[in-house]
PDB file of N, CA and C in Angstrom:
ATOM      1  N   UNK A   1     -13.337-116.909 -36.548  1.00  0.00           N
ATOM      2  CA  UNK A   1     -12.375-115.823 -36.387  1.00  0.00           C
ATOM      3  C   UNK A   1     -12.948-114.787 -35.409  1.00  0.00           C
ATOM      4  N   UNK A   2     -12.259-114.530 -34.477  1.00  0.00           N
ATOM      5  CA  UNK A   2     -12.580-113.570 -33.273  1.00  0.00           C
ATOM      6  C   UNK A   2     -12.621-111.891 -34.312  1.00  0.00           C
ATOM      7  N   UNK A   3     -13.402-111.206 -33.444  1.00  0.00           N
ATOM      8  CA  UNK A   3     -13.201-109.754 -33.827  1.00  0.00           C
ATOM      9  C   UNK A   3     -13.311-108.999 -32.558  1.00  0.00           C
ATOM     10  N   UNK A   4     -12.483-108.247 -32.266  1.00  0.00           N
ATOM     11  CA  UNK A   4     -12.410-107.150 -31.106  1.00  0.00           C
ATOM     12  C   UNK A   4     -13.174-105.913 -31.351  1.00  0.00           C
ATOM     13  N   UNK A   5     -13.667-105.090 -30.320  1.00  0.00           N
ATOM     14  CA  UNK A   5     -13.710-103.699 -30.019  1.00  0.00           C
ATOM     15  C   UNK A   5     -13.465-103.323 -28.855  1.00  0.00           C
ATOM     16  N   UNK A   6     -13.526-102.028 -28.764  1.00  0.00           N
ATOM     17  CA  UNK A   6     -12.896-101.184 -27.142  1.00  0.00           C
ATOM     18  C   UNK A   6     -14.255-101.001 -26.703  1.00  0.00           C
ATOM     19  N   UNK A   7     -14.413-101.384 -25.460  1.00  0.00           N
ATOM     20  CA  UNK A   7     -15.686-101.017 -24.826  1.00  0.00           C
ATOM     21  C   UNK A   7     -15.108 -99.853 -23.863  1.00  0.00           C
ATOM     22  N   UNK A   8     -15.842 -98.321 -23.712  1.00  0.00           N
ATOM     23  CA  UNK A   8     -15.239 -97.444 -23.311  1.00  0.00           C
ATOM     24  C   UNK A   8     -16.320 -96.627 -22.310  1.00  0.00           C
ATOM     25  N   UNK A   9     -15.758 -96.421 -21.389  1.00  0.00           N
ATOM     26  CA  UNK A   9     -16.623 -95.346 -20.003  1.00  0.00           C
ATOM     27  C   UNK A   9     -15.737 -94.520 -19.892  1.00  0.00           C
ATOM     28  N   UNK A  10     -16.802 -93.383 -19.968  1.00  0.00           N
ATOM     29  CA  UNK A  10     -16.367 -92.131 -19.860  1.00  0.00           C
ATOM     30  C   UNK A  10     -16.201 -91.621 -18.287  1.00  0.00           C
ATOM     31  N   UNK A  11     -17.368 -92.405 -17.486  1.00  0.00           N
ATOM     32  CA  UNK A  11     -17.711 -91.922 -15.942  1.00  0.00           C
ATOM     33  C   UNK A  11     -17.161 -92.835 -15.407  1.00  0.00           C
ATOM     34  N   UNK A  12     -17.339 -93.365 -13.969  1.00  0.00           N
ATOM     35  CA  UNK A  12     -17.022 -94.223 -13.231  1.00  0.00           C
ATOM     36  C   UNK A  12     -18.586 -95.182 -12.804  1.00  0.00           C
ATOM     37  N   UNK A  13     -19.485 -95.349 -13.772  1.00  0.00           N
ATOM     38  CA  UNK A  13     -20.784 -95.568 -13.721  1.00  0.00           C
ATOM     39  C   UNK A  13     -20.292 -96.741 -14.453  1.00  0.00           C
ATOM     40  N   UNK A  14     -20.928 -97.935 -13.531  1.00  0.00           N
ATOM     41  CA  UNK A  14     -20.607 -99.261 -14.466  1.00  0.00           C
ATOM     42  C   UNK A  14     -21.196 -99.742 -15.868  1.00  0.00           C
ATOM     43  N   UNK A  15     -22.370 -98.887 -15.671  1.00  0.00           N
ATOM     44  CA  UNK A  15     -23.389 -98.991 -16.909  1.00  0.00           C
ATOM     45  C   UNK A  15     -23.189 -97.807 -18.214  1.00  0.00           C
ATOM     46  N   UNK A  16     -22.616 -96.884 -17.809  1.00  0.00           N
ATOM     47  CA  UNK A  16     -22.094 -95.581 -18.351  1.00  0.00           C
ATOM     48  C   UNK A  16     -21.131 -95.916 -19.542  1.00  0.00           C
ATOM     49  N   UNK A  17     -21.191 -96.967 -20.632  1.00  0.00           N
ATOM     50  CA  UNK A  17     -20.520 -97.021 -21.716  1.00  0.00           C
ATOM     51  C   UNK A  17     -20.825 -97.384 -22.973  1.00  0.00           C
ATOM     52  N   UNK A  18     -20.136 -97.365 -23.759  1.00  0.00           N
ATOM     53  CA  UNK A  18     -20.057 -97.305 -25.552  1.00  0.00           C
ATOM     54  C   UNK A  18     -19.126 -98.068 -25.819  1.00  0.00           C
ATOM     55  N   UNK A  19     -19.523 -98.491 -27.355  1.00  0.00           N
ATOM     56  CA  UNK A  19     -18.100 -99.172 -28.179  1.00  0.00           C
ATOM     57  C   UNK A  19     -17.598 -97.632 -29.194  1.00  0.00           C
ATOM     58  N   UNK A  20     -15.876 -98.034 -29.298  1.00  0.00           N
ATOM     59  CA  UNK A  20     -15.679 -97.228 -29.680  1.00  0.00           C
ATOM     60  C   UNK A  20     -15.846 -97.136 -31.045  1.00  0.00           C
ATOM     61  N   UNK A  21     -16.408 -95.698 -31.321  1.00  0.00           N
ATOM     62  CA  UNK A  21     -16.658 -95.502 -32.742  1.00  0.00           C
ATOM     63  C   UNK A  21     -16.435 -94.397 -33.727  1.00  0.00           C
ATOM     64  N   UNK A  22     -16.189 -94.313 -35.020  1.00  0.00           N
ATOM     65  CA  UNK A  22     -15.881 -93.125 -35.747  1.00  0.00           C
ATOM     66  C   UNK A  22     -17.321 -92.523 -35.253  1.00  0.00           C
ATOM     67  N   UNK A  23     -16.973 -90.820 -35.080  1.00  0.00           N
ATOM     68  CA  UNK A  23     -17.921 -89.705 -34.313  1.00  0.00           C
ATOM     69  C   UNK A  23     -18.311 -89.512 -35.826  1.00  0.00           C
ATOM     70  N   UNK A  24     -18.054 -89.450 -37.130  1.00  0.00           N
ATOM     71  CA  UNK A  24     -18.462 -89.137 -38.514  1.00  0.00           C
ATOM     72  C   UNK A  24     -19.268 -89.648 -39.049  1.00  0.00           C
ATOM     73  N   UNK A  25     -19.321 -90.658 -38.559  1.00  0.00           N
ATOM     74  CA  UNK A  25     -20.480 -91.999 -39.539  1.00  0.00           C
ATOM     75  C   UNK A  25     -21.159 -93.170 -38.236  1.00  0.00           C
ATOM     76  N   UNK A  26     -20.451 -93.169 -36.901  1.00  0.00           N
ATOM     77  CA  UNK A  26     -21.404 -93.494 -35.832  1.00  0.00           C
ATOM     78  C   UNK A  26     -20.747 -95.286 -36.108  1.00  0.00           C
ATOM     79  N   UNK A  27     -19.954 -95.668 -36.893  1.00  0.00           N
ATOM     80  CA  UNK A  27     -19.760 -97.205 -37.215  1.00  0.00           C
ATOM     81  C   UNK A  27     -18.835 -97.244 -36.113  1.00  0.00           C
ATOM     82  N   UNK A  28     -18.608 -98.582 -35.335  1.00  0.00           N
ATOM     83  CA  UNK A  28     -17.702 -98.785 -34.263  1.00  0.00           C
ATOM     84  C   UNK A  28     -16.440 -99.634 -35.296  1.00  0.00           C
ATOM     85  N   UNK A  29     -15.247 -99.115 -34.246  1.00  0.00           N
ATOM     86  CA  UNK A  29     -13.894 -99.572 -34.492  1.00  0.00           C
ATOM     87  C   UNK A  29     -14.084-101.130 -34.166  1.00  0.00           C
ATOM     88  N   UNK A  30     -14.083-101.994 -35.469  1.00  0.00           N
ATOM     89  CA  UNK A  30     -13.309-103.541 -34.882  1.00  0.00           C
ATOM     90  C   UNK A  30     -11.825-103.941 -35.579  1.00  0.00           C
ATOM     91  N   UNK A  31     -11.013-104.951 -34.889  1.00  0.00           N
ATOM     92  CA  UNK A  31     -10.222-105.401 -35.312  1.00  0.00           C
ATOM     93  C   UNK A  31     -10.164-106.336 -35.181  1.00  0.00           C
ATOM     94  N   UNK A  32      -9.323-107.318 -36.466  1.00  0.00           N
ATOM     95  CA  UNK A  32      -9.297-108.807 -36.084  1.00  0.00           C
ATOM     96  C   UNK A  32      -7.749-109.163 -35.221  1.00  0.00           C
ATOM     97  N   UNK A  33      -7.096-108.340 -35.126  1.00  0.00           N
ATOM     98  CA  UNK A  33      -6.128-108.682 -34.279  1.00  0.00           C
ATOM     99  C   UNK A  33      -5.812-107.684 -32.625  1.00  0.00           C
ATOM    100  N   UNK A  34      -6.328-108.993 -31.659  1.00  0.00           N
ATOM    101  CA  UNK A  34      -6.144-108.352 -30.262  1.00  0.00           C
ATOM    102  C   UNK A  34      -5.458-107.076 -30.355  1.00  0.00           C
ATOM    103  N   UNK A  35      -3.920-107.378 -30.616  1.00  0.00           N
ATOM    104  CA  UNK A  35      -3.136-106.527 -30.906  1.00  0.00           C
ATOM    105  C   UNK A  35      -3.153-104.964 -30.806  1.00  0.00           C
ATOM    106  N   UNK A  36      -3.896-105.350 -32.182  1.00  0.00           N
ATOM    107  CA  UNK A  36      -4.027-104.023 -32.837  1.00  0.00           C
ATOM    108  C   UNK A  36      -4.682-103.200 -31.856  1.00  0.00           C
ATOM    109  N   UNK A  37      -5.858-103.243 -31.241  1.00  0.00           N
ATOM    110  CA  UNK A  37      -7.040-103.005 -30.597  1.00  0.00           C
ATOM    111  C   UNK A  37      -6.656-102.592 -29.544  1.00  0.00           C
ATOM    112  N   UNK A  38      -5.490-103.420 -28.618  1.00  0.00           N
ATOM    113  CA  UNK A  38      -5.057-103.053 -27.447  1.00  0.00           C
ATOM    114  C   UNK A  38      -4.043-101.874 -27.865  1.00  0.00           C
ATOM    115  N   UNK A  39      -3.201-101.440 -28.568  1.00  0.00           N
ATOM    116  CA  UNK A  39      -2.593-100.314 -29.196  1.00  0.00           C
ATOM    117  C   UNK A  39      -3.280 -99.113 -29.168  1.00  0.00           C
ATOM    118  N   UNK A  40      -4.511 -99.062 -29.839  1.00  0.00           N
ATOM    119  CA  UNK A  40      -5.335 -98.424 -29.731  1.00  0.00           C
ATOM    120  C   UNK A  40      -6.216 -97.835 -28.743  1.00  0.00           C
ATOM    121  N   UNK A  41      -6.422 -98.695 -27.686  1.00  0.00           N
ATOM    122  CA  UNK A  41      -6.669 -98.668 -26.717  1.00  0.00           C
ATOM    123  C   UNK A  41      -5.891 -97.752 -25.667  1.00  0.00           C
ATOM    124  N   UNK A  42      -4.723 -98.179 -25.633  1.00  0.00           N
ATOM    125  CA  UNK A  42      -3.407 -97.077 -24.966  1.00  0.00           C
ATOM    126  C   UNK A  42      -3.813 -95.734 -25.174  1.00  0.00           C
ATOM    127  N   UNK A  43      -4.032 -95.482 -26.199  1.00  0.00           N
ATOM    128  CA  UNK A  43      -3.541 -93.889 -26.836  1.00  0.00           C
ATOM    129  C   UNK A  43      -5.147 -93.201 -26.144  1.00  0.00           C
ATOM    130  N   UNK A  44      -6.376 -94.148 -25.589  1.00  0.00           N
ATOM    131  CA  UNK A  44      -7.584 -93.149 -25.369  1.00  0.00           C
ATOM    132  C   UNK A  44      -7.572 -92.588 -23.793  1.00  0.00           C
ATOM    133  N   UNK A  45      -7.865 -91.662 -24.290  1.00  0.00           N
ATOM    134  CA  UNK A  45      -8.400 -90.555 -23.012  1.00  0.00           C
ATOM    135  C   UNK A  45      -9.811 -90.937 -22.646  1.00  0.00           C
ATOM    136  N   UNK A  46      -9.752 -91.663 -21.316  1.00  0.00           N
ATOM    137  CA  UNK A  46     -11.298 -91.870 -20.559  1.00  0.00           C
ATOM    138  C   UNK A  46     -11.153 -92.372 -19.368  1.00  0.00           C
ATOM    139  N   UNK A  47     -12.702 -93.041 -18.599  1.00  0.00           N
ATOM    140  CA  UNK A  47     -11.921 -93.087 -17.609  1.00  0.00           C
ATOM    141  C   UNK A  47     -11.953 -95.060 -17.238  1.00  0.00           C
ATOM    142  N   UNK A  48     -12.404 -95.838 -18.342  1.00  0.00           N
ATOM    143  CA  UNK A  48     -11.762 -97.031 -18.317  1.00  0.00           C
ATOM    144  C   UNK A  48     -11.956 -97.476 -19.708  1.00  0.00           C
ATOM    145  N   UNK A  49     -11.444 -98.284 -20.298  1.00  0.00           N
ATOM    146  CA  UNK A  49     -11.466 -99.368 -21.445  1.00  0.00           C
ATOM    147  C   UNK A  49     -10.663-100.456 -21.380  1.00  0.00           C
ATOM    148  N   UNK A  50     -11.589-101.132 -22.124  1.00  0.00           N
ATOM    149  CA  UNK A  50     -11.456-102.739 -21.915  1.00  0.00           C
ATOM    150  C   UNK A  50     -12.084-103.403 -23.346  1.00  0.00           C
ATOM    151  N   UNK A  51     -11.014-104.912 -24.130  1.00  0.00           N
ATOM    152  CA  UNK A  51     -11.315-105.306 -25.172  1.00  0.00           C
ATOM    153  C   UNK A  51     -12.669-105.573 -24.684  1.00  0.00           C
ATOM    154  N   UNK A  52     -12.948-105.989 -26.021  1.00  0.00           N
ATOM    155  CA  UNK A  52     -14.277-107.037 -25.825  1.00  0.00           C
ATOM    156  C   UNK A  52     -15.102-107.688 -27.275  1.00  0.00           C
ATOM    157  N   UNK A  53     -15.433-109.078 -27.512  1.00  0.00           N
ATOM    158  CA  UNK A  53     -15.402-109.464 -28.349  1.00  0.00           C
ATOM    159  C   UNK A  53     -17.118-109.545 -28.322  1.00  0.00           C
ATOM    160  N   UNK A  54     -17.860-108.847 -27.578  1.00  0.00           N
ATOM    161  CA  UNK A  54     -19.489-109.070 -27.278  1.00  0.00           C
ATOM    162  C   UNK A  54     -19.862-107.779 -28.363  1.00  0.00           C
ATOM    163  N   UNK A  55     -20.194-107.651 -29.950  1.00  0.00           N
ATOM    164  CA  UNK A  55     -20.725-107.133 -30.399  1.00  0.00           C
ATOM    165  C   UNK A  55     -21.694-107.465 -31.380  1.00  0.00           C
ATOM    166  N   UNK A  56     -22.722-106.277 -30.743  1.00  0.00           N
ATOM    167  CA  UNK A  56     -24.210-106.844 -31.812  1.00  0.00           C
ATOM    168  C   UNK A  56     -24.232-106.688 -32.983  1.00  0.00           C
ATOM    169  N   UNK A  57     -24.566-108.033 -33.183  1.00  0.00           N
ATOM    170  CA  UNK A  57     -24.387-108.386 -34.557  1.00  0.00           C
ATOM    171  C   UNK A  57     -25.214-107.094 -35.660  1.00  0.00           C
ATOM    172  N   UNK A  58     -25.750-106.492 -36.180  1.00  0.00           N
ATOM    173  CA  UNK A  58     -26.102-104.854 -36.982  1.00  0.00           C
ATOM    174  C   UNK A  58     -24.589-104.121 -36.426  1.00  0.00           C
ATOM    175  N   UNK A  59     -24.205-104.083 -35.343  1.00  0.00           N
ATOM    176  CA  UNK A  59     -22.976-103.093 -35.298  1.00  0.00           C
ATOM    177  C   UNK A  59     -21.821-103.892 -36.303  1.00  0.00           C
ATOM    178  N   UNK A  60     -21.762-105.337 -35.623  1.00  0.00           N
ATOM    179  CA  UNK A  60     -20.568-105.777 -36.454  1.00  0.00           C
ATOM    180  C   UNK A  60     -21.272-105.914 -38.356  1.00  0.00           C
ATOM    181  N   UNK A  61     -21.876-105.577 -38.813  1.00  0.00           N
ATOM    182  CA  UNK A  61     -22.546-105.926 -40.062  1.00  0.00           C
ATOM    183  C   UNK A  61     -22.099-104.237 -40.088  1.00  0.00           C
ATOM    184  N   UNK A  62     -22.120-103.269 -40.082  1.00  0.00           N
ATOM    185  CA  UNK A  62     -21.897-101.875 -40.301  1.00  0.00           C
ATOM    186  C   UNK A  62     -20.935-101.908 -40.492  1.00  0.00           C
ATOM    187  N   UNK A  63     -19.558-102.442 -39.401  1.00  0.00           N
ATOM    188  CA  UNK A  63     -18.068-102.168 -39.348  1.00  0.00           C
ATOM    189  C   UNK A  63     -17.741-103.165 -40.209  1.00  0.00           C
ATOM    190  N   UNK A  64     -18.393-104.139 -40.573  1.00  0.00           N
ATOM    191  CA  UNK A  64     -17.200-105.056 -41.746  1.00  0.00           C
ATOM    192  C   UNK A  64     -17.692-104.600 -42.970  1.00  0.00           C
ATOM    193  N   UNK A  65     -18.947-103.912 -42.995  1.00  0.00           N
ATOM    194  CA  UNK A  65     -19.547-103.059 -44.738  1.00  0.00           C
ATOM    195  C   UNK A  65     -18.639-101.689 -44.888  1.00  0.00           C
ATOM    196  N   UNK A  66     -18.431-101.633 -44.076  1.00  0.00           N
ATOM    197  CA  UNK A  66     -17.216-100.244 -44.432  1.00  0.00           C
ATOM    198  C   UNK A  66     -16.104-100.266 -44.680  1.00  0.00           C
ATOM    199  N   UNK A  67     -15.029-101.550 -43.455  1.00  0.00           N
ATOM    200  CA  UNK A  67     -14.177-101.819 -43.968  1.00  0.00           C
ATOM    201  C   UNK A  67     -14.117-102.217 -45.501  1.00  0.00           C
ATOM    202  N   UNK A  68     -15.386-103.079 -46.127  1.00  0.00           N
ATOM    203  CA  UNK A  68     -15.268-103.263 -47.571  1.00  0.00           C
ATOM    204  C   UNK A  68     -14.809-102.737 -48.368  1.00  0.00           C
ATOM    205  N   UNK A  69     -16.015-101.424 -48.440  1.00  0.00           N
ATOM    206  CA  UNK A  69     -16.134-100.516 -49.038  1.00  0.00           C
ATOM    207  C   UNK A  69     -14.471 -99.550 -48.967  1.00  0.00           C
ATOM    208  N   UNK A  70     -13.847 -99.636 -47.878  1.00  0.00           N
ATOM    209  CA  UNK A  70     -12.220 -98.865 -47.806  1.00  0.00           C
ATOM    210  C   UNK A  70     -11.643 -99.701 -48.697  1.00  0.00           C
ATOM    211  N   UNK A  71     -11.564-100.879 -48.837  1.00  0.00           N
ATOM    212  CA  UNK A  71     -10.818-102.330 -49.453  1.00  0.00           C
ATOM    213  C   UNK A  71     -11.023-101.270 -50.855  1.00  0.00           C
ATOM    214  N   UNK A  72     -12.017-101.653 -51.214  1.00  0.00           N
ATOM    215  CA  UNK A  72     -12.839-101.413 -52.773  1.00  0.00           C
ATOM    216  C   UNK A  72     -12.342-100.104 -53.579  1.00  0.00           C
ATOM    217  N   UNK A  73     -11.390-100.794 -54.715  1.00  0.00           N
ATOM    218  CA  UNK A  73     -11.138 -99.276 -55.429  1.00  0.00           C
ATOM    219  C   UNK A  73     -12.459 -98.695 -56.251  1.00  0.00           C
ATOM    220  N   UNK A  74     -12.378 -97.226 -55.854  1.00  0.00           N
ATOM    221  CA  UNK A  74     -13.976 -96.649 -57.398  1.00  0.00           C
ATOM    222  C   UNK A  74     -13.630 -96.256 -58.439  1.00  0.00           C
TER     223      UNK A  74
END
C-alpha cells in the first residue's frame, strides 16, 4: 500500500525543502489516498509542492503512531 506526503519549498533553492508537517508535534502529514494529499496540497502557500511517496522510514513510523493513537478511544 502506497503512502503519500507533500514535499514543500519555501525558496526557489532546489535543495531548500521539507515534508509537510504538524508545526505542534513536528510529525509529517501522510495519506493513503493520492487524492486526499493533492487537495491538500492546493490550499498551501509556498513556493513549490509536489507528492511524494520517498519517506524515511522513523518519519513514516511517527505519522502512522499518531494516526493510531487519533483512531484509539481513552
Amino acid at each position: 500500500m502506497a503512502v503519500y506526503a507533500i514535499k514543500v519549498w519555501l525558496s526557489k533553492s532546489e535543495n531548500d525543502w521539507f515534508l509537510y508537517k504538524d508545526l505542534e508535534d513536528n510529525v509529517i502529514h501522510t495519506w493513503s489516498r493520492r487524492e486526499k494529499a493533492e487537495e491538500v496540497m492546493k490550499l498551501l502557500v509556498c513556493n513549490k509542492a509536489e507528492i511524494t511517496e520517498e519517506i524515511p522510514p522513523p518519519a513514516l513510523a511517527r505519522s502512522t503512531e499518531k494516526k493510531q493513537k487519533l483512531k484509539m478511544p481513552e
